[in-house]
Protein backbone atom coordinates (compact mmCIF):
# COMPACT_ATOMS: atom_id res chain seq x y z
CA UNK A 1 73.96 151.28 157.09
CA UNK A 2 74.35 153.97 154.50
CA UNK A 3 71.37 156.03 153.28
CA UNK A 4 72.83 158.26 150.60
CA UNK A 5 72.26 155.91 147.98
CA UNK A 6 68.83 155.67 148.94
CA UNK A 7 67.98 158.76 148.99
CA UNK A 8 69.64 159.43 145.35
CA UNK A 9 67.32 156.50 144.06
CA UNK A 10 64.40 158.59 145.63
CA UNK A 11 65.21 161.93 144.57
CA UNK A 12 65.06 160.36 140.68
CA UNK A 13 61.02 159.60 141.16
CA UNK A 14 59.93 162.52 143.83
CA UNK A 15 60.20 166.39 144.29
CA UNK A 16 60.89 166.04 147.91
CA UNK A 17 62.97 163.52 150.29
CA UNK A 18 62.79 163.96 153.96
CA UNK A 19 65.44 163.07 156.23
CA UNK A 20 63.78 162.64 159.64
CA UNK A 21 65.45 164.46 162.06
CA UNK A 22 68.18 166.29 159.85
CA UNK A 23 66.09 168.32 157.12
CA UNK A 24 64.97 167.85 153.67
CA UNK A 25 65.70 167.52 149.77
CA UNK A 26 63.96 169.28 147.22
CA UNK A 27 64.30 169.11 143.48
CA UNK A 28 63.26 171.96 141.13
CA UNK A 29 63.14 171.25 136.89
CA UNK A 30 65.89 173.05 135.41
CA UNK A 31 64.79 173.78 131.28
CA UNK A 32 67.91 172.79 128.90
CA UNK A 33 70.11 176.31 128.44
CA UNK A 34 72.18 177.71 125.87
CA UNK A 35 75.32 179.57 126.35
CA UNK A 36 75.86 181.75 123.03
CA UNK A 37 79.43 182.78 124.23
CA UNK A 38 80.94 179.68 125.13
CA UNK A 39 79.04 178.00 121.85
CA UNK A 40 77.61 175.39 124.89
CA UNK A 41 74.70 173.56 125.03
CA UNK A 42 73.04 171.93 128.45
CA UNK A 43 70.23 169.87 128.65
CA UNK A 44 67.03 169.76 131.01
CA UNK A 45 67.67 168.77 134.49
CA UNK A 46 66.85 168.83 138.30
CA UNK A 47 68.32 171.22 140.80
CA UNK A 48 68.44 170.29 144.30
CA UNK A 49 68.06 172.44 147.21
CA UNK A 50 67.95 171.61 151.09
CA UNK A 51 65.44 173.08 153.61
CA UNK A 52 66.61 172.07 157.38
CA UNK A 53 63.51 173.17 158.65
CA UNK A 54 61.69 169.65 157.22
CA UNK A 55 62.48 167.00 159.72
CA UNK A 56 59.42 165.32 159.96
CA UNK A 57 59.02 161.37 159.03
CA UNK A 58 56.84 161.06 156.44
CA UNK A 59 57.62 157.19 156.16
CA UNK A 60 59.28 157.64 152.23
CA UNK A 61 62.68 157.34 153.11
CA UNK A 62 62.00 154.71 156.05
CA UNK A 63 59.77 152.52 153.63
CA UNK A 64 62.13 152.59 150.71
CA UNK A 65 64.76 151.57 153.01
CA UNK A 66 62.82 149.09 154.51
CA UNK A 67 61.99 147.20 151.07
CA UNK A 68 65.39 147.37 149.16
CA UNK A 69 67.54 146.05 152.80
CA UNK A 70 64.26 143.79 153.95
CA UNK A 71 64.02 144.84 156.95
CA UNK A 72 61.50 146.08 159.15
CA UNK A 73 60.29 149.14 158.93
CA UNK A 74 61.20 149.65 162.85
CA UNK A 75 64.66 149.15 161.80
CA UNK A 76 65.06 151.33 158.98
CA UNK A 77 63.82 154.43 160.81
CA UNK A 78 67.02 153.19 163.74
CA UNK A 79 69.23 153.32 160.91
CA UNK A 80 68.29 156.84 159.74
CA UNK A 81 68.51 158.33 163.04
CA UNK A 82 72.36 156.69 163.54
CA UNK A 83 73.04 157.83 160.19
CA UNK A 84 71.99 161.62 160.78
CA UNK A 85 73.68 161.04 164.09
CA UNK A 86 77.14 160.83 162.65
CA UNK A 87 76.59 163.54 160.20
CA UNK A 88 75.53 165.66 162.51
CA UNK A 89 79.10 164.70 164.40
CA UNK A 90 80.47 165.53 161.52
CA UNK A 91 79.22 168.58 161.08
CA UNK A 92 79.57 169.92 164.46
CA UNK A 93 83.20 168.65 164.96
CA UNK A 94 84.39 168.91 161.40
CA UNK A 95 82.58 171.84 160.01
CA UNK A 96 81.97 169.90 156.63
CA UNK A 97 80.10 166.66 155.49
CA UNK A 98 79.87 164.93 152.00
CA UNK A 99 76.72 163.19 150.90
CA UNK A 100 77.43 160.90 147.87
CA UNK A 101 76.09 161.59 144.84
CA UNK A 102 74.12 164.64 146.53
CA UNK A 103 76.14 167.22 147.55
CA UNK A 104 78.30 169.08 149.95
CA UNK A 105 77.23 170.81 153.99
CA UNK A 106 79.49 172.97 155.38
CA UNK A 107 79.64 175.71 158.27
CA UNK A 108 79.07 179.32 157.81
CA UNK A 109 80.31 182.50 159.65
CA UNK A 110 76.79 182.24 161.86
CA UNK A 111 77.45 178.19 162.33
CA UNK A 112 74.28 177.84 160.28
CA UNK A 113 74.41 174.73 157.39
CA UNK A 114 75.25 175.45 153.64
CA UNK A 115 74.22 173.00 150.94
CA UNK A 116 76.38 172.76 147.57
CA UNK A 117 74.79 170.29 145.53
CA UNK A 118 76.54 168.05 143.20
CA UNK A 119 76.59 169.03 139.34
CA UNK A 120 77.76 165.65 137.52
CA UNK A 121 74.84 164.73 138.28
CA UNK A 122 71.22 164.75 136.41
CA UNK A 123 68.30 163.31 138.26
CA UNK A 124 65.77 164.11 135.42
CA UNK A 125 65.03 160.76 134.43
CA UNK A 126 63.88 162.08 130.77
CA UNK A 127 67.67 163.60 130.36
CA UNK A 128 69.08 160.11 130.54
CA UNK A 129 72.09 160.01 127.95
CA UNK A 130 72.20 163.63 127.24
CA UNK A 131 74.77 165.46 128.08
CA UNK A 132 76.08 169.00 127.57
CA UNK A 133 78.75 169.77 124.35
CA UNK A 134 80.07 172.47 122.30
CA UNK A 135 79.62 173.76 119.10
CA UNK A 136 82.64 175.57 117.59
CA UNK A 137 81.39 178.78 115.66
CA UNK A 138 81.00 178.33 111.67
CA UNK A 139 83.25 180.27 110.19
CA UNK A 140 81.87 180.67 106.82
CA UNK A 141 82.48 184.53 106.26
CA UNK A 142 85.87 184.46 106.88
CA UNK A 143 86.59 182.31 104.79
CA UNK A 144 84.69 184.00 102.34
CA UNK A 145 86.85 186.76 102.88
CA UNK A 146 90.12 185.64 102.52
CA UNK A 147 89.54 183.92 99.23
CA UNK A 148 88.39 187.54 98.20
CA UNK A 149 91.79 188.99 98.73
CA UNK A 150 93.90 185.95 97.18
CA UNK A 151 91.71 186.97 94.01
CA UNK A 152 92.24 190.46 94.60
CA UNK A 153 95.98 189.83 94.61
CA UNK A 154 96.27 186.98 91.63
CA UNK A 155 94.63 188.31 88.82
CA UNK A 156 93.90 186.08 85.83
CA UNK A 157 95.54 187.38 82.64
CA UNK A 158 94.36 186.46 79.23
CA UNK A 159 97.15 185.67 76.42
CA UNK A 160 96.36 185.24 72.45
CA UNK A 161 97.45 182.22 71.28
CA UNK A 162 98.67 181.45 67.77
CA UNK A 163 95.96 179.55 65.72
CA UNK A 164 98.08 176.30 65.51
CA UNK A 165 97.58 175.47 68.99
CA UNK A 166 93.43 176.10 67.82
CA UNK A 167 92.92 172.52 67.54
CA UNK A 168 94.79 171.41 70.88
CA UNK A 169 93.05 173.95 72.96
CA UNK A 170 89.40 172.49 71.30
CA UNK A 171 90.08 168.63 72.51
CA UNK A 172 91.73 170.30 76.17
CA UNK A 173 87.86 172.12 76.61
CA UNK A 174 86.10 169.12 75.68
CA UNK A 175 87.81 167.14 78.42
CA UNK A 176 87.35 169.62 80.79
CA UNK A 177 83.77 170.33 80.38
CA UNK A 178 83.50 166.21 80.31
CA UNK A 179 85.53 166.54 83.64
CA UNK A 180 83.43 169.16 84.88
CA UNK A 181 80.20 167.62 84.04
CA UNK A 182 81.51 164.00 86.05
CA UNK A 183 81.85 166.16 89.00
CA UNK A 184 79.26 167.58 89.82
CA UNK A 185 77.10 164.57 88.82
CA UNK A 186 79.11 162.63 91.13
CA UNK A 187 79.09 165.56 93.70
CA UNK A 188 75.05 165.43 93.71
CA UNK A 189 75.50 161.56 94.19
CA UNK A 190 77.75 161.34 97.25
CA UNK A 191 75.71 164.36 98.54
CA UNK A 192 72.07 162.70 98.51
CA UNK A 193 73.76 159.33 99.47
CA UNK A 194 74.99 161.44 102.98
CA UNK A 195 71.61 162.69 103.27
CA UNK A 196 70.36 158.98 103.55
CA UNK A 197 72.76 157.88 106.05
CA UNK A 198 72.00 160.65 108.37
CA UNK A 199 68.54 160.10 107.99
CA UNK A 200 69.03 156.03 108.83
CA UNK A 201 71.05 156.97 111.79
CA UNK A 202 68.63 159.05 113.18
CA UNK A 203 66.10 156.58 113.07
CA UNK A 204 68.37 154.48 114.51
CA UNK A 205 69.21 156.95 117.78
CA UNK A 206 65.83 157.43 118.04
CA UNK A 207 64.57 153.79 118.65
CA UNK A 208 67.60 152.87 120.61
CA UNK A 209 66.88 156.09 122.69
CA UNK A 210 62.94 154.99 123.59
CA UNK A 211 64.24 151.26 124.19
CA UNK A 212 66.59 152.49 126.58
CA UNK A 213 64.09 154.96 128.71
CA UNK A 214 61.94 152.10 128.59
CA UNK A 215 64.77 149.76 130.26
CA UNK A 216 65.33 152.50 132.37
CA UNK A 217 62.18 152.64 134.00
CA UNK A 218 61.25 148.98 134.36
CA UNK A 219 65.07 148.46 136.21
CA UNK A 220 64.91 151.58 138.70
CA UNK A 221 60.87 152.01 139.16
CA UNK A 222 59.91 147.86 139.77
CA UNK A 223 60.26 146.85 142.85
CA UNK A 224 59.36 142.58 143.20
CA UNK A 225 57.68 141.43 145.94
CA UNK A 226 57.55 144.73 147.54
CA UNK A 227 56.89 144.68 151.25
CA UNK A 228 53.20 145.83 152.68
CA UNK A 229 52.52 149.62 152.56
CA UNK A 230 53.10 151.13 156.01
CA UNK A 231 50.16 152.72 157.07
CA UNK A 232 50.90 155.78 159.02
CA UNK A 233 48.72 158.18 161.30
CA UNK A 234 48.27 161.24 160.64
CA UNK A 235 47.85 163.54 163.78
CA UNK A 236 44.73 165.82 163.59
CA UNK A 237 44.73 169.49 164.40
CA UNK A 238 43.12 168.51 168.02
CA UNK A 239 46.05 166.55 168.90
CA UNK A 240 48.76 170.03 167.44
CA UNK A 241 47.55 172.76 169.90
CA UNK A 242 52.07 173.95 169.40
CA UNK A 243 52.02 176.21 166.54
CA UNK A 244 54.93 178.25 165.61
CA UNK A 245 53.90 181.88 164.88
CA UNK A 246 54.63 183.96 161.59
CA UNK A 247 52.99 186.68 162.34
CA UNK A 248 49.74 188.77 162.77
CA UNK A 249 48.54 191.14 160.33
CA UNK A 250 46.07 193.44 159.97
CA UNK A 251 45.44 193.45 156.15
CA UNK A 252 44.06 190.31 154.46
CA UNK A 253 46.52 190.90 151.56
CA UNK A 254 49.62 191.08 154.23
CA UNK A 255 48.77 187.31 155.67
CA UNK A 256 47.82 186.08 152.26
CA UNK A 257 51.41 187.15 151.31
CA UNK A 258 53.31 186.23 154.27
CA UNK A 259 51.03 182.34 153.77
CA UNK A 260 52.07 181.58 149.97
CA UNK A 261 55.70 183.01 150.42
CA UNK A 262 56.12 180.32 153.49
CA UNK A 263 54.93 177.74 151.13
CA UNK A 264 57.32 178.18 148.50
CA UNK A 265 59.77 177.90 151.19
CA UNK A 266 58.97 174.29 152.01
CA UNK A 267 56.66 175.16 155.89
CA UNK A 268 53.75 173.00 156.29
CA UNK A 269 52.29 176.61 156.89
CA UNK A 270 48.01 177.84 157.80
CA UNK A 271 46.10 180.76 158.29
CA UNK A 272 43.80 181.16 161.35
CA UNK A 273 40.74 183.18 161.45
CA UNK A 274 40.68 186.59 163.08
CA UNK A 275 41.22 186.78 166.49
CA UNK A 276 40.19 189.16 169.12
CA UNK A 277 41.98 192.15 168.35
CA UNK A 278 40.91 191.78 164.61
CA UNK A 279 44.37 190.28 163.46
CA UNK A 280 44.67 187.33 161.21
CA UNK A 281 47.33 185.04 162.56
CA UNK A 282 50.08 183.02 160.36
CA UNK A 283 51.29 180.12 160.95
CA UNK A 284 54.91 178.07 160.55
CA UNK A 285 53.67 174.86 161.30
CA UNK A 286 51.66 173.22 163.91
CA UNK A 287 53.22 170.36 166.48
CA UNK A 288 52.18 167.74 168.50
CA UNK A 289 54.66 168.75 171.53
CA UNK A 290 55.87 171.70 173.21
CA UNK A 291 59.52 170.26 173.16
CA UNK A 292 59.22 169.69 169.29
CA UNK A 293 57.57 172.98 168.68
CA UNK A 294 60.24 174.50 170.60
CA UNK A 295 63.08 173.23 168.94
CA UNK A 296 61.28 174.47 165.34
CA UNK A 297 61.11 177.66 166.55
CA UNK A 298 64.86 178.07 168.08
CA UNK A 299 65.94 177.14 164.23
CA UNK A 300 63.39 179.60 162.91
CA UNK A 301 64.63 182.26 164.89
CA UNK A 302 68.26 181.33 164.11
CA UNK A 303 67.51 180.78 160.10
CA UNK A 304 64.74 182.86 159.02
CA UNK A 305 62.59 184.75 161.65
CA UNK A 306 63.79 186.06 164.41
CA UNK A 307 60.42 187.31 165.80
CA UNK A 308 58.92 183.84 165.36
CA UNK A 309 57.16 183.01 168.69
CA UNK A 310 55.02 180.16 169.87
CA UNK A 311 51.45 179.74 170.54
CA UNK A 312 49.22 176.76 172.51
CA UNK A 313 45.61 176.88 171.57
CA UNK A 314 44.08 173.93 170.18
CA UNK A 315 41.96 174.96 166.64
């Protein structure tokens, strides 16, 4: 059973997907850009990111699988773990894998993963139908220019003309004036009539645009007859007495820092009170297991923190 496009479907509605057991998928609002040398123009969207250090279930992926194949919810978490299984094979044996839709994992020099995500791809549901373009530059001035050098180089000369051509050249000025008059009346007329048209067609964009967002969102955010909620438990810190250590610092600015940057990183991470020797412990995460804990702290080590270690003492 294929999870990609499950996941894509998810990562439209939430900032985070969790693949239990391989890592997670995090999405970060990218505002619209433009690119003044290229004359382009991008709209909003979502970047996504990976953190392999979120392998937890929370039950998203699981449940959503569980209601669109309906199945159990017993038999959507089997078909995850096969699923990460074989990429993991893939990985491993390969040294590349392709997610559809979501982006590319590959091997580095230190055999640790590398995640290129896809960029055909906008999961900003509000960007729906935009897409980027380019403007050419208006080139106004030069223009401009060059019909000030034709004039420059074709003067007008004036010639006197003999007074029986008087009455000719009268009627010729009368027609042109009349000419000249037609034109720009008719100029004003086609201009004001363009002005109306754009103005109807932007009306029209407009409420075509809002009918499809609204088709949009009943057709990918409905779900009928949508299975029971699964309800899950949540271990207390009683039951977590694994925690993966940061580090201990002296200074209360030093663990507030080391806290909130291992937050924006994605880690489920605390702060314990002072302990015996005055220091003010950080944590990673907390786990229910010493062979789970241990395994989060060998990728740790090998990804981020080398001087990670572990520590059993229930809070």
């Amino acid at each position: 059973m294929k999870i990609e496009q499950y996941i894509s479907q998810l990562l439209y509605r939430y900032q985070c997907v969790t693949v239990p057991g391989f890592g997670a998928f995090l999405t970060e609002f990218h505002s619209a850009q433009l690119d003044e040398n290229a004359h382009s123009f991008y709209p909003p969207k979502k970047l996504i990111s990976f953190n392999p250090f979120l392998k937890n279930n929370d039950g998203l992926l699981a449940n959503h699988l569980a209601q669109a194949e309906k199945v159990s919810y017993e038999v959507a978490v089997n078909a995850i773990q096969n699923e990460v299984s074989d990429w993991k094979t893939k990985i491993q044996e390969l040294g590349r894998l392709s997610v559809k839709n979501i982006g590319d994992f590959s091997l580095n020099a230190e055999k640790n993963i590398v995640f290129d995500p896809v960029d055909q791809i906008n999961y900003l549901k509000e960007s729906f139908g935009l897409s980027s373009f380019i403007s050419p530059a208006v080139k106004r001035e030069v223009y401009k220019e060059q019909v000030e050098v034709l004039e420059e180089k074709a003067p007008i000369a004036f010639t006197p003309e003999k007074r029986r051509s008087y009455k000719a050249l009268k009627y010729a000025a009368i027609i042109t004036l009349s000419l000249g008059l037609t034109s720009v009346l008719g100029y004003k007329l086609y201009d004001n009539y363009l002005e109306q048209v754009q103005q109807e067609t932007l009306l029209v964009q407009s409420n075509v645009q809002k009918k499809i967002n609204q088709k949009i969102q009943e057709a990918t955010f409905f779900i009928e007859n949508p299975l029971p909620a699964v309800t899950l438990t949540v271990p207390s810190e009683k039951d977590t007495p694994y925690h993966v250590v940061a580090g201990a610092f002296r200074l209360e600015s030093n663990a507030e820092n080391a806290y909130q940057s291992l937050l924006k990183l994605g880690f489920k991470a605390k702060r314990l009170p002072a302990n015996k020797h005055g220091l003010l412990p950080v944590l990673y995460g907390s786990y229910s297991s010493y062979n789970e804990a241990q395994e989060a702290m060998k990728s740790i080590k090998r990804l981020d923190n080398k001087d990670a270690w572990l520590l059993i003492q229930e809070l």
